[in-house]
C-alpha atoms as a PDB file:
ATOM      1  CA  UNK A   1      50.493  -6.413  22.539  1.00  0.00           C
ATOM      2  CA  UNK A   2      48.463  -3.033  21.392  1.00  0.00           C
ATOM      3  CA  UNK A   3      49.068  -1.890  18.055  1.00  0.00           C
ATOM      4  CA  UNK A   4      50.702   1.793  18.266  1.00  0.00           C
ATOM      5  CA  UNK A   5      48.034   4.093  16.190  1.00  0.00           C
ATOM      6  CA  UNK A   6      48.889   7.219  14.445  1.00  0.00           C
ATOM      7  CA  UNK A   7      49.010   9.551  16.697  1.00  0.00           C
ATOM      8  CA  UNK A   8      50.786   7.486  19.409  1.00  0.00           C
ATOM      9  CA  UNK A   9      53.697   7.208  16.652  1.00  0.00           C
ATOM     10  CA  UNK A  10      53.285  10.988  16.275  1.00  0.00           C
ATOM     11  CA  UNK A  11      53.657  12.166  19.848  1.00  0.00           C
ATOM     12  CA  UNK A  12      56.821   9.617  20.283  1.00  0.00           C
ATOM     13  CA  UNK A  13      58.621  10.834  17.719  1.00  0.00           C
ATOM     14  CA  UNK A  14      58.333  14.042  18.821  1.00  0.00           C
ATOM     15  CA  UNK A  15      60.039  13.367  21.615  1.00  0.00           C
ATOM     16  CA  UNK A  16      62.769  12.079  19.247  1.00  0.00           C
ATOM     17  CA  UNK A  17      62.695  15.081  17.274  1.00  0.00           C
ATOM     18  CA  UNK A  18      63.291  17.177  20.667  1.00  0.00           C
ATOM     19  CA  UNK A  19      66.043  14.881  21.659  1.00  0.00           C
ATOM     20  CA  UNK A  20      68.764  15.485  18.572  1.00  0.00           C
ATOM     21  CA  UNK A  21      66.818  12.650  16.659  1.00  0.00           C
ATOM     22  CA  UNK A  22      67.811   9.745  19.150  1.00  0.00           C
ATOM     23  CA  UNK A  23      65.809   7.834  21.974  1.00  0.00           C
ATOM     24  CA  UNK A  24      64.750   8.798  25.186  1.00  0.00           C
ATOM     25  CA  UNK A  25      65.327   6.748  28.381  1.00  0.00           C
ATOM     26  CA  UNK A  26      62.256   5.317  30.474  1.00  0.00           C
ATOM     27  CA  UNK A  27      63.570   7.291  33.376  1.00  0.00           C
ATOM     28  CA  UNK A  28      63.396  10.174  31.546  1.00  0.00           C
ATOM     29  CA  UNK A  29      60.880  13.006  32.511  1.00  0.00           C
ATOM     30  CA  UNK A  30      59.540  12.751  28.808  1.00  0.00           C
ATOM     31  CA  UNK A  31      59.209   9.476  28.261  1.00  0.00           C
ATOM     32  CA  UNK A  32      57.355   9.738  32.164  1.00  0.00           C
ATOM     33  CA  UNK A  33      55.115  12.068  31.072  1.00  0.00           C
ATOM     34  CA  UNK A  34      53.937  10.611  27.635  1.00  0.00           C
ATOM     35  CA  UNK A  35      53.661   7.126  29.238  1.00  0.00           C
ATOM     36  CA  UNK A  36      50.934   8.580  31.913  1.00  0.00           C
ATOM     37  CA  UNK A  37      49.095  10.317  29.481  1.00  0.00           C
ATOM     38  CA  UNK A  38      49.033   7.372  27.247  1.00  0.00           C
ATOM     39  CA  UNK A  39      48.350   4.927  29.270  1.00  0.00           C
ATOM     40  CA  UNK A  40      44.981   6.995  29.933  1.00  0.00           C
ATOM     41  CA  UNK A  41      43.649   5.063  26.985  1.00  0.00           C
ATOM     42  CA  UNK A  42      41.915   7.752  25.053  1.00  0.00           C
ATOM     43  CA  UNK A  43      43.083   6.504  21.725  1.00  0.00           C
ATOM     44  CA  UNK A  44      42.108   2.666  22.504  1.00  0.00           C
ATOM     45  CA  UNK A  45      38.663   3.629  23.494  1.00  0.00           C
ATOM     46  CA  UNK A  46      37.073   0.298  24.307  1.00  0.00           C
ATOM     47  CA  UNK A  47      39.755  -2.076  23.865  1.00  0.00           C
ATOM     48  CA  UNK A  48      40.926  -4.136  26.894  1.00  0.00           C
ATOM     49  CA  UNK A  49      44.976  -2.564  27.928  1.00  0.00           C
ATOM     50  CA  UNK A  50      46.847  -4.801  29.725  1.00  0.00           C
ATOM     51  CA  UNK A  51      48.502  -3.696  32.666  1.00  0.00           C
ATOM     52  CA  UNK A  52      51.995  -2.310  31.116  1.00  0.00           C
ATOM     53  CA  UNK A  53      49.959  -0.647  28.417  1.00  0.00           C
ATOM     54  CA  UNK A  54      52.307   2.203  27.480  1.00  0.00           C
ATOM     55  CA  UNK A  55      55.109   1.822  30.121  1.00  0.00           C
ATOM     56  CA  UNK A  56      57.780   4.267  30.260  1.00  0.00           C
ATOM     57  CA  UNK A  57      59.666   1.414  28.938  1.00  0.00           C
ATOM     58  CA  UNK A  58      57.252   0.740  26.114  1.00  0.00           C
ATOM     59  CA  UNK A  59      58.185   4.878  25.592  1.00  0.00           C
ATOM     60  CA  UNK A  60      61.708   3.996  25.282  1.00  0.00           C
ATOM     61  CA  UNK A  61      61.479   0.819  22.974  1.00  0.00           C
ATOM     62  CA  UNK A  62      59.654   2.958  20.880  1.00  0.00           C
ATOM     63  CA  UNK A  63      61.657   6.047  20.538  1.00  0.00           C
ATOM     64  CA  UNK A  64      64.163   3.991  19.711  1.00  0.00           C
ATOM     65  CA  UNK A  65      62.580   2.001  17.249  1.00  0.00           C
ATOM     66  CA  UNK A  66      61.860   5.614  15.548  1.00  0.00           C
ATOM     67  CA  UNK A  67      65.137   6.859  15.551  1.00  0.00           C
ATOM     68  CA  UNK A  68      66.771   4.269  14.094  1.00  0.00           C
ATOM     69  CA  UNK A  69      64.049   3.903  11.378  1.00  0.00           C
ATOM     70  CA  UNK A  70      65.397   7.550  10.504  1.00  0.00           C
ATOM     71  CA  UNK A  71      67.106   7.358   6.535  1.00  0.00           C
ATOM     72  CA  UNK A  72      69.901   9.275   8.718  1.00  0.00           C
ATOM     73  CA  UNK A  73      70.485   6.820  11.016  1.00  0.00           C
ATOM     74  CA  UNK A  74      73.650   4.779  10.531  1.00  0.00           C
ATOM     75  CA  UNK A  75      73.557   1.718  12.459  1.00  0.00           C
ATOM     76  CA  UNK A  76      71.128  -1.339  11.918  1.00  0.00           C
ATOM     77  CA  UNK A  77      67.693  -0.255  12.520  1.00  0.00           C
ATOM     78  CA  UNK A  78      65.787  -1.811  15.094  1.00  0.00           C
ATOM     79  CA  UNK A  79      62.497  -4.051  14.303  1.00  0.00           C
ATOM     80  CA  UNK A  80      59.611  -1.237  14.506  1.00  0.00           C
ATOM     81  CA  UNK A  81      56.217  -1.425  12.843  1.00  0.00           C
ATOM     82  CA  UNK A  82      55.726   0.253   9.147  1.00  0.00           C
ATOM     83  CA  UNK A  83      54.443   3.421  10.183  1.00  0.00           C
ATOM     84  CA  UNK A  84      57.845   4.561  11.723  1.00  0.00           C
ATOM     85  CA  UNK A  85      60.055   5.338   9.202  1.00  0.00           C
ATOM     86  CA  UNK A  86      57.261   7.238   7.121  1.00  0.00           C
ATOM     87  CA  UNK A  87      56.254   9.607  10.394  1.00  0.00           C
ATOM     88  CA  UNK A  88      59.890   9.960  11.160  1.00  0.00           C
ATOM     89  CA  UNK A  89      60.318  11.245   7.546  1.00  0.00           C
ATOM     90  CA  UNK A  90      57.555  13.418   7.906  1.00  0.00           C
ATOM     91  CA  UNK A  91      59.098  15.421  10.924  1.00  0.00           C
ATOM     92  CA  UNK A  92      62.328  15.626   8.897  1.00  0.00           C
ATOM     93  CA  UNK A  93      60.499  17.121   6.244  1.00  0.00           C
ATOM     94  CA  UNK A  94      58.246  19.645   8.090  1.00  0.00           C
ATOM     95  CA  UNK A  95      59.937  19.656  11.681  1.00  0.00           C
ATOM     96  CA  UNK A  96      57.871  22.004  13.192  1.00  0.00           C
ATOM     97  CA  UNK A  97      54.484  21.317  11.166  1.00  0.00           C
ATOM     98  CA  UNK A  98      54.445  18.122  12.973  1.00  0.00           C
ATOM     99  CA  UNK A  99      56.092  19.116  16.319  1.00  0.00           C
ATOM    100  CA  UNK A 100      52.737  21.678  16.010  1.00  0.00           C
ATOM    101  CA  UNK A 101      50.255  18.379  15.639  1.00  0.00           C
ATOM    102  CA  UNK A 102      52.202  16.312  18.297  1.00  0.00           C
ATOM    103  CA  UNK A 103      51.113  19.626  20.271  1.00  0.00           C
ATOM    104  CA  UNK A 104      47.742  20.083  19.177  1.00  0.00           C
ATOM    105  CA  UNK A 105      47.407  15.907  20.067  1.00  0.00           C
ATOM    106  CA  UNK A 106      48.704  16.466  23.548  1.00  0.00           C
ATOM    107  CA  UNK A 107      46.205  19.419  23.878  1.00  0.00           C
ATOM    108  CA  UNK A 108      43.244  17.249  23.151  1.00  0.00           C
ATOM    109  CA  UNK A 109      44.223  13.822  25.270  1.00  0.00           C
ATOM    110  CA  UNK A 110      44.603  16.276  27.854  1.00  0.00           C
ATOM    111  CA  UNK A 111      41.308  18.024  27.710  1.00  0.00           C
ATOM    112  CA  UNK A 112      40.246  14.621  27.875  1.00  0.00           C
ATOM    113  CA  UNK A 113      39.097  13.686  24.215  1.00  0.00           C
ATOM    114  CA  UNK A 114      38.910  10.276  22.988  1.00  0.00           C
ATOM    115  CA  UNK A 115      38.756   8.552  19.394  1.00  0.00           C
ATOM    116  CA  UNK A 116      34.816   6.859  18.813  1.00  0.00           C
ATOM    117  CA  UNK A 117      34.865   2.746  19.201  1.00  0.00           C
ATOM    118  CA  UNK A 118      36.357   1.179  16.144  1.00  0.00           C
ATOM    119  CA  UNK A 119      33.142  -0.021  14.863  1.00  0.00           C
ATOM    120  CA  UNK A 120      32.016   3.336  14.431  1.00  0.00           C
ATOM    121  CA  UNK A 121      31.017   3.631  10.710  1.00  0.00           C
ATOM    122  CA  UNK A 122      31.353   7.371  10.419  1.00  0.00           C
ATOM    123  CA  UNK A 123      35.402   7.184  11.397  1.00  0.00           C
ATOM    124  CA  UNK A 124      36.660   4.274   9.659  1.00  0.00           C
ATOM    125  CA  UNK A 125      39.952   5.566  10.068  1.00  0.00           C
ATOM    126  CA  UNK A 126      40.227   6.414  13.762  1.00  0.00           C
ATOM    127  CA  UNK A 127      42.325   3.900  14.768  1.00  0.00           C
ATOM    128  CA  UNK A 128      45.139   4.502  12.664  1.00  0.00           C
ATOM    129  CA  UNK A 129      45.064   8.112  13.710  1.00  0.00           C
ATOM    130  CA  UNK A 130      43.533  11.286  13.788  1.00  0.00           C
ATOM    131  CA  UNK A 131      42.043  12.476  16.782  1.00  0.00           C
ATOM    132  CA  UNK A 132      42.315  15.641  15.364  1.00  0.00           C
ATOM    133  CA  UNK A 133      40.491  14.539  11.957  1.00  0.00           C
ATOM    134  CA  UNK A 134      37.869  13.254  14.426  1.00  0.00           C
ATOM    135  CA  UNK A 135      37.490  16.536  16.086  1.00  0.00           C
ATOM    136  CA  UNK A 136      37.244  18.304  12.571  1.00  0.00           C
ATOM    137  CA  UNK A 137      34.131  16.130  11.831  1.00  0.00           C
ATOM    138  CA  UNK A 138      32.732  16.169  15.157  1.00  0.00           C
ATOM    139  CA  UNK A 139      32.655  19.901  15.176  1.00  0.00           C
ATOM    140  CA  UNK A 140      31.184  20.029  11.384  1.00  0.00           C
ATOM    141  CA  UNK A 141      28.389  17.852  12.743  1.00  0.00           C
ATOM    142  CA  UNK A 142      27.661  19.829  15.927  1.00  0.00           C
ATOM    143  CA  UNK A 143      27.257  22.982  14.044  1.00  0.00           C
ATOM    144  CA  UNK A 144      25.757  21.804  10.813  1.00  0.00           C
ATOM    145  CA  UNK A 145      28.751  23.550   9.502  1.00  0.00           C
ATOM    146  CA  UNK A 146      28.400  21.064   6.394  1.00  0.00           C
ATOM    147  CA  UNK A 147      25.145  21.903   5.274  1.00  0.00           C
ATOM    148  CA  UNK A 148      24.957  25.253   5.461  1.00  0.00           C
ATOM    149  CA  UNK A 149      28.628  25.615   3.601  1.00  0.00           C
ATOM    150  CA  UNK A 150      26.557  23.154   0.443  1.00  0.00           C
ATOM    151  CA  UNK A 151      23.666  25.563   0.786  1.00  0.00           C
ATOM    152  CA  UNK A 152      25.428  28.548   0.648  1.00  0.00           C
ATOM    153  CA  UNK A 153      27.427  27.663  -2.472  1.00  0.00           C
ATOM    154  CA  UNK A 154      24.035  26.315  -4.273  1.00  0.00           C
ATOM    155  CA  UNK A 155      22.235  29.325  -3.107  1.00  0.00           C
ATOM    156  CA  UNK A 156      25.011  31.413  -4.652  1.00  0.00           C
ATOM    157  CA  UNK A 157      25.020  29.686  -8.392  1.00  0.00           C
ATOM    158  CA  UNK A 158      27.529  27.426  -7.735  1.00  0.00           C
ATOM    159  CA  UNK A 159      27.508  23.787  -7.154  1.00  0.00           C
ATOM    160  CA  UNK A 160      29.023  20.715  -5.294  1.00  0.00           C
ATOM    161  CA  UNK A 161      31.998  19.738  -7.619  1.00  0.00           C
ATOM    162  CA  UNK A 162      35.597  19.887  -5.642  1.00  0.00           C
ATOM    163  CA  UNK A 163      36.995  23.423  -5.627  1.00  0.00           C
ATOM    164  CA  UNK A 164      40.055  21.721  -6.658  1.00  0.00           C
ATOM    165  CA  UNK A 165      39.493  19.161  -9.346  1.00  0.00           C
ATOM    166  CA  UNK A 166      35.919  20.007 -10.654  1.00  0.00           C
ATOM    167  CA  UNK A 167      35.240  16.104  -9.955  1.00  0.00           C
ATOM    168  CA  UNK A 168      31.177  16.008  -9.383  1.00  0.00           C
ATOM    169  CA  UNK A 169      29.848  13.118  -7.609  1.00  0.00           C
ATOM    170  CA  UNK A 170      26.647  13.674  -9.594  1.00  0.00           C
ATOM    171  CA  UNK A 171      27.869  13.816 -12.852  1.00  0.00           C
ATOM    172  CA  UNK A 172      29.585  10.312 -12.412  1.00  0.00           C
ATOM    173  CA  UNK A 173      27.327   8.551 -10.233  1.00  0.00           C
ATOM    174  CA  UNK A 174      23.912   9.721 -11.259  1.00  0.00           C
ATOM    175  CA  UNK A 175      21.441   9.989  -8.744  1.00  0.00           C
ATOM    176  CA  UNK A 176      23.382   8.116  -6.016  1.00  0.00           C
ATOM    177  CA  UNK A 177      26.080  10.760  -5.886  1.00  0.00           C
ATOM    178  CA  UNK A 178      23.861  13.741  -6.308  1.00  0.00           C
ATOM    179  CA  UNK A 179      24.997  16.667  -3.907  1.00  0.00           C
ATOM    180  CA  UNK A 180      27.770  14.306  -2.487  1.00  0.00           C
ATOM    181  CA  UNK A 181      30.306  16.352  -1.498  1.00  0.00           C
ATOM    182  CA  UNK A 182      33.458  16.192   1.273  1.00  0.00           C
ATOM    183  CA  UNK A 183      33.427  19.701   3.247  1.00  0.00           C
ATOM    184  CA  UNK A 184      37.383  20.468   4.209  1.00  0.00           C
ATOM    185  CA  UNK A 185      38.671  23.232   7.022  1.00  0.00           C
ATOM    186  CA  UNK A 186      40.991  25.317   5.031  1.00  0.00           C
ATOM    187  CA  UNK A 187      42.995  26.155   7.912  1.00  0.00           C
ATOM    188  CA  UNK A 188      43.201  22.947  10.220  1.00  0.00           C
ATOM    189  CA  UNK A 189      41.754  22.823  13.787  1.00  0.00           C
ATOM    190  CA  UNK A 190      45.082  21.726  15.432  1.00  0.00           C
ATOM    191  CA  UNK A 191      46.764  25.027  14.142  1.00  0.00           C
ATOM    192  CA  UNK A 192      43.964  27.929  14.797  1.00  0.00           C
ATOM    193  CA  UNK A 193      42.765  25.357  17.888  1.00  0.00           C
ATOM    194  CA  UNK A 194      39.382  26.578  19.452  1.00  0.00           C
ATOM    195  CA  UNK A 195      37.909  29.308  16.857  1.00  0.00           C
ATOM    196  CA  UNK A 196      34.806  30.553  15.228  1.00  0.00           C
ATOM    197  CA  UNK A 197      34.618  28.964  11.825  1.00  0.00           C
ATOM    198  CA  UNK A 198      33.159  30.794   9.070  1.00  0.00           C
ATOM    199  CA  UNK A 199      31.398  29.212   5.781  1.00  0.00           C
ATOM    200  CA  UNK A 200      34.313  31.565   3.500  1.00  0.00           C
ATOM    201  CA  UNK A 201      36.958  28.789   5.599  1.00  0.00           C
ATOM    202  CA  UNK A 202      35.737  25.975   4.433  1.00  0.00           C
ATOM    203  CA  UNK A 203      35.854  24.505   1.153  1.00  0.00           C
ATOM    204  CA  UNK A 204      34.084  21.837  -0.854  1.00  0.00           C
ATOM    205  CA  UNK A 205      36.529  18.829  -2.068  1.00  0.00           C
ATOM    206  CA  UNK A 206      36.251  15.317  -3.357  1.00  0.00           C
ATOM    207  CA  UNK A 207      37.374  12.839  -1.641  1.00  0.00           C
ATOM    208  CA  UNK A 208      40.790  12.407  -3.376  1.00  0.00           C
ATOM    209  CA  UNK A 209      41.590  16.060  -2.849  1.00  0.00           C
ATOM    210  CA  UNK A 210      40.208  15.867   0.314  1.00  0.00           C
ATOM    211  CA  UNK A 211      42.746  13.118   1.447  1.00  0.00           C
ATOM    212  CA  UNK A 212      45.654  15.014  -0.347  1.00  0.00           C
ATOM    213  CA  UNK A 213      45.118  17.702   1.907  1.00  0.00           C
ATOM    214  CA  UNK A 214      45.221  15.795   5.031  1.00  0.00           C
ATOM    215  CA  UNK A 215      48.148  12.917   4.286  1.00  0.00           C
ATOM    216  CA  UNK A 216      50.886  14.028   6.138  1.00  0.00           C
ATOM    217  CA  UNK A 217      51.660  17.674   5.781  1.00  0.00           C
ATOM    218  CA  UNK A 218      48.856  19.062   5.905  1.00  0.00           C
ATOM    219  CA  UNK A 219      48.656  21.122   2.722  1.00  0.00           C
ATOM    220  CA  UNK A 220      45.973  23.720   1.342  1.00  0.00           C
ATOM    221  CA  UNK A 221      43.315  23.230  -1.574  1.00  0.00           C
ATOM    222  CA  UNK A 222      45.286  25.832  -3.663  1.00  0.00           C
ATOM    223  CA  UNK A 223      48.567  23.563  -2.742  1.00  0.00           C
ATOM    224  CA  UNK A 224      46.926  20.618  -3.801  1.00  0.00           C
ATOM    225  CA  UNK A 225      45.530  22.395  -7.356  1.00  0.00           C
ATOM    226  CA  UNK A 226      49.519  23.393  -7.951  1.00  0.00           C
ATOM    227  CA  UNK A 227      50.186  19.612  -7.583  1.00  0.00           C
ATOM    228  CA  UNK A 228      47.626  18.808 -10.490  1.00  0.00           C
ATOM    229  CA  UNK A 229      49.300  21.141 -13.030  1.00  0.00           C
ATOM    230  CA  UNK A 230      51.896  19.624 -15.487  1.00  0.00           C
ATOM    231  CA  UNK A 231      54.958  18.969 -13.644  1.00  0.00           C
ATOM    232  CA  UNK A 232      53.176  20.010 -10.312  1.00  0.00           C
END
C-alpha cells in the first residue's frame, strides 16, 4: 500500500468539496479522471506502484474516508490516515483558497511536473506535499531570485533579519548563521501561476515565519506579523 501524500489528500477532497461534502463513486467521471492522472506517478517519483496504484476505487475509498473525517459528518467515521480530517478542515475553512491549490496541483501534474526523489536533501518535505512549494524553490534557484533579493536589501542598508519577526540568524548563531536567511513569494505561485517575479514580491523570513505562511492557508507576512501582536 502507497502512503497518500499531501497533495493527493488535497486534490481528493476537492472532489468532496464539489460533491456537497460526501464521496464520489469509482464510476464516476471524477473519480475517473483523478485516478488517471494519479496513477501517472508524478508525486511518487521513484517509488515502485503496484498495479492498482490509484484505482478509481482507491478514489472512492478515499473520498469517503474524507468525508466522513469531516467534524460535520454524523455517522461513524471511516478508518482514514491522520492527514484527513485536518485537510478536510482546511477546505471548510477557506473553501475556495484550497479548491484554488487543488487547481493549481492539477495544473502542474498535468504539465507534467514531478516532486524530486525522496532522498533529495534540498526538499525534505516533498513527500508529504507540496509540489507547488517545490516549484517555488525550483524557480528561486533557476533565476537566482534568492540572491539577488539578499543583495538588494544589503545593498540598500538593510539586512537579513525576517521582515516579520526581526529574528537574525547571525545574531544567534554567530558565524554559522551569518546571512542565513529564508526568501518567501509574497503572493504564491499557485495563485498568480506563470509570472514575472520582481525582487519588491519577495520577502526575507525566518524559518518559523516562513512556515506560518505556508501551513495551510496560505497567509501573508503582514498576516503573520498581526498574529504576533498581543491577542493576535
Amino acid at each position: 500500500m502507497v502512503d497518500w501524500v499531501y497533495d493527493e489528500l488535497v486534490l481528493a477532497a476537492d472532489l468532496v468539496s464539489g460533491n456537497g461534502w460526501t464521496g464520489v463513486r469509482a464510476a464516476s467521471p471524477d473519480a475517473q479522471a483523478l485516478s488517471a492522472l494519479l496513477r501517472r506517478g508524478q508525486l511518487h517519483e521513484g517509488e515502485d506502484l503496484p498495479a492498482n496504484f490509484r484505482s478509481p476505487s482507491s478514489i472512492q475509498r478515499k473520498t469517503y474516508d474524507l468525508s466522513t473525517a469531516d467534524e460535520h459528518y454524523e455517522g461513524t467515521p471511516t478508518r482514514g490516515g491522520r492527514l484527513d480530517a485536518p485537510i478536510i478542515a482546511a477546505f471548510r475553512e477557506d473553501t475556495a483558497g484550497m479548491q484554488a491549490r487543488a487547481a493549481a496541483i492539477r495544473a502542474a501534474l498535468e504539465a507534467g511536473e514531478t516532486l524530486p526523489a525522496a532522498n533529495d536533501e534540498e526538499e525534505p518535505e516533498a513527500r508529504e506535499g507540496g509540489i507547488l512549494e517545490h516549484l517555488a524553490r525550483r524557480r528561486e534557484r533557476d533565476r537566482g531570485l534568492r540572491s539577488r533579493k539578499i543583495r538588494a536589501v544589503l545593498a540598500a542598508g538593510g539586512t537579513t533579519a525576517c521582515e516579520v519577526c526581526g529574528f537574525d540568524f547571525g545574531v544567534t548563531y554567530g558565524e554559522r548563521g551569518e546571512g542565513y536567511v529564508e526568501v518567501h513569494h509574497i503572493r504564491p505561485l499557485h495563485v498568480t501561476g506563470a509570472t514575472t517575479t520582481r525582487l519588491e514580491d519577495l520577502a526575507l523570513l525566518c524559518a518559523n515565519c516562513h512556515r506560518m505562511c505556508h501551513r495551510g492557508r496560505w497567509i501573508t507576512p503582514d498576516e503573520v506579523r498581526v498574529l504576533l501582536r498581543p491577542g493576535g
